[in-house]
Protein backbone atom coordinates (compact mmCIF):
# COMPACT_ATOMS: atom_id res chain seq x y z
CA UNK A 1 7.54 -29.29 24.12
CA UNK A 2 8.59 -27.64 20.51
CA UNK A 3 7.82 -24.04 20.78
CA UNK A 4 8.73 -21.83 17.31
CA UNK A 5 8.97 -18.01 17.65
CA UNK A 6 9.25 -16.00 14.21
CA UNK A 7 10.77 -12.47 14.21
CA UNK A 8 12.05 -9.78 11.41
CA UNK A 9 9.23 -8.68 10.49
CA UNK A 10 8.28 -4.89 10.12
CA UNK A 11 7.19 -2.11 7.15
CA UNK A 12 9.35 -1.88 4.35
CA UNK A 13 9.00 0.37 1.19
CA UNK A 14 9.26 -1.45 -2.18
CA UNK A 15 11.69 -2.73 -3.68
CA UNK A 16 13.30 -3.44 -0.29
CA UNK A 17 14.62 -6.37 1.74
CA UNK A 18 14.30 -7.79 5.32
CA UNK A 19 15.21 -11.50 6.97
CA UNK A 20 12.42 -13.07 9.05
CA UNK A 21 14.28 -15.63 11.51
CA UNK A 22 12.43 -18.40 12.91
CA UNK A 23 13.87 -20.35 16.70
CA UNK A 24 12.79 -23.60 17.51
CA UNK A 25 13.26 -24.14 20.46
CA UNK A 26 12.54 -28.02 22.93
CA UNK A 27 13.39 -30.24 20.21
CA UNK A 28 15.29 -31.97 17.97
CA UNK A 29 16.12 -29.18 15.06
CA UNK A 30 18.86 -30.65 12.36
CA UNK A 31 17.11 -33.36 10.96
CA UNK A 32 13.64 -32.13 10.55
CA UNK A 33 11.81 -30.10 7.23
CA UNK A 34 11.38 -26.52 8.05
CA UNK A 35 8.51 -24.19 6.28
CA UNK A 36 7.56 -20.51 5.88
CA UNK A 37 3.76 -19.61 5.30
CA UNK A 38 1.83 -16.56 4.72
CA UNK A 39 -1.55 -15.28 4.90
CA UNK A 40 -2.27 -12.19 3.44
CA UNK A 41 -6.13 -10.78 4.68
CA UNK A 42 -8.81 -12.29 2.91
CA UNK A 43 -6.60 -14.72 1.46
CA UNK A 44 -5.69 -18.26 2.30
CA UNK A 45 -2.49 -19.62 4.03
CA UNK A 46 0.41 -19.92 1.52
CA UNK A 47 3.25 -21.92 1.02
CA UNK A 48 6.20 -19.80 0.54
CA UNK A 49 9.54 -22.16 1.58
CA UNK A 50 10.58 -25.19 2.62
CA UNK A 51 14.26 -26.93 3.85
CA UNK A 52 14.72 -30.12 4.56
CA UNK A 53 17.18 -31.48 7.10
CA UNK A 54 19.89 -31.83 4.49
CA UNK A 55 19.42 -28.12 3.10
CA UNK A 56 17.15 -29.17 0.01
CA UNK A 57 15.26 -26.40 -0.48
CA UNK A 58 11.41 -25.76 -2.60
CA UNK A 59 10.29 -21.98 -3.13
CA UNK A 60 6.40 -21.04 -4.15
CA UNK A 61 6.17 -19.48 -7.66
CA UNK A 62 5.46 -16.35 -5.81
CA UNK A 63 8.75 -15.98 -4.35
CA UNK A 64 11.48 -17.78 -7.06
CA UNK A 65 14.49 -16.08 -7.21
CA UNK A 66 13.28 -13.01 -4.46
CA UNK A 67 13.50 -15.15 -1.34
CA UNK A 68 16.11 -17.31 0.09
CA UNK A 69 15.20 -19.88 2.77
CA UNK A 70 18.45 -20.90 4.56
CA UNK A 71 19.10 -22.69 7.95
CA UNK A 72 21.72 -22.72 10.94
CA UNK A 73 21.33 -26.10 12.69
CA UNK A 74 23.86 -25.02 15.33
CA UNK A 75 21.54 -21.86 16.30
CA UNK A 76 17.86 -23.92 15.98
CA UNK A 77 17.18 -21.16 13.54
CA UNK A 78 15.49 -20.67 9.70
CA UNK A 79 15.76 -18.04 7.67
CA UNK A 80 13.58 -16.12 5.39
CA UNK A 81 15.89 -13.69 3.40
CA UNK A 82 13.25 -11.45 1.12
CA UNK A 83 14.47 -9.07 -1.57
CA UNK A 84 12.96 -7.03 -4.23
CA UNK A 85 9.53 -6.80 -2.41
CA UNK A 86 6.56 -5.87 -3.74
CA UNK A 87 3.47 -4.80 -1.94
CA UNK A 88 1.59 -8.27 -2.71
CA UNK A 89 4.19 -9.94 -0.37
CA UNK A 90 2.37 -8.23 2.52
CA UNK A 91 1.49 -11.00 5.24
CA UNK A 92 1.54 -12.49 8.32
CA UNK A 93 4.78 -14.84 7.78
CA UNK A 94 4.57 -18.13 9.46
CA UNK A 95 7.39 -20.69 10.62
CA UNK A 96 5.96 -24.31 10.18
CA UNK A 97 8.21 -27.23 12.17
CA UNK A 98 7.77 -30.66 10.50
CA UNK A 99 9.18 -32.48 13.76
CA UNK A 100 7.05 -35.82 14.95
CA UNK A 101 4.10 -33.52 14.82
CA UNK A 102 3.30 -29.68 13.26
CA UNK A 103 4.19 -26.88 15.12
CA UNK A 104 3.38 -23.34 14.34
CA UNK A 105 4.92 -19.71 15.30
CA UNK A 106 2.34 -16.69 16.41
CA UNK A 107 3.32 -15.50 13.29
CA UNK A 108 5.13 -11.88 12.09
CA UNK A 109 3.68 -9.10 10.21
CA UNK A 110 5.45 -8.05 6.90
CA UNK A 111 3.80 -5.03 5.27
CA UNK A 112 5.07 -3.83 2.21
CA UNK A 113 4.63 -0.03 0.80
CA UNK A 114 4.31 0.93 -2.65
């Protein structure tokens, strides 16, 4: 059974940076689409990154050239690398598996200060 665990998040000031990492973990990882959502409150869940299996990668308009979604096969892991936050970037950051069948993480809270 897949299981995904997100973690990196925390409260950052403005203007800052922080990685979110993402393990999958009872499946097969290298050749499957990875994805990073967010929900901010009162808001609906948005897309914010995607990676394929051969490292193509698709970024909301949001996030272009702020955020860097990157992968390590050998570790089971995605990456979320944020920079230059602002406080709209404040969510609950989600790790989406694209394996056979969707799989979601608990999710991790990212709260930006201004």
């Amino acid at each position: 059974q897949v299981q995904v665990v997100e973690s990196g998040g925390g409260l950052v000031q403005a203007g800052g940076s922080l990685r979110l990492s993402c393990l999958v973990s009872g499946g097969i990882f290298s050749i499957y689409t990875l994805a990073w959502y967010r929900q901010a409150p009162g808001k609906m869940r948005e897309l914010v990154a995607t990676i394929t299996g051969i490292g193509t990668t698709n970024y909301g308009d949001s996030v272009k050239g702020r955020f860097t979604i990157s992968r390590a096969n050998s570790k089971n892991t995605v990456y979320l690398q944020m920079d230059s936050l602002k406080p709209e970037d404040t969510a609950v950051y989600y790790c989406n598996f694209r394996g056979p069948y969707d799989v979601w993480g608990q999710g991790t809270q990212v709260t930006v200060s201004s």
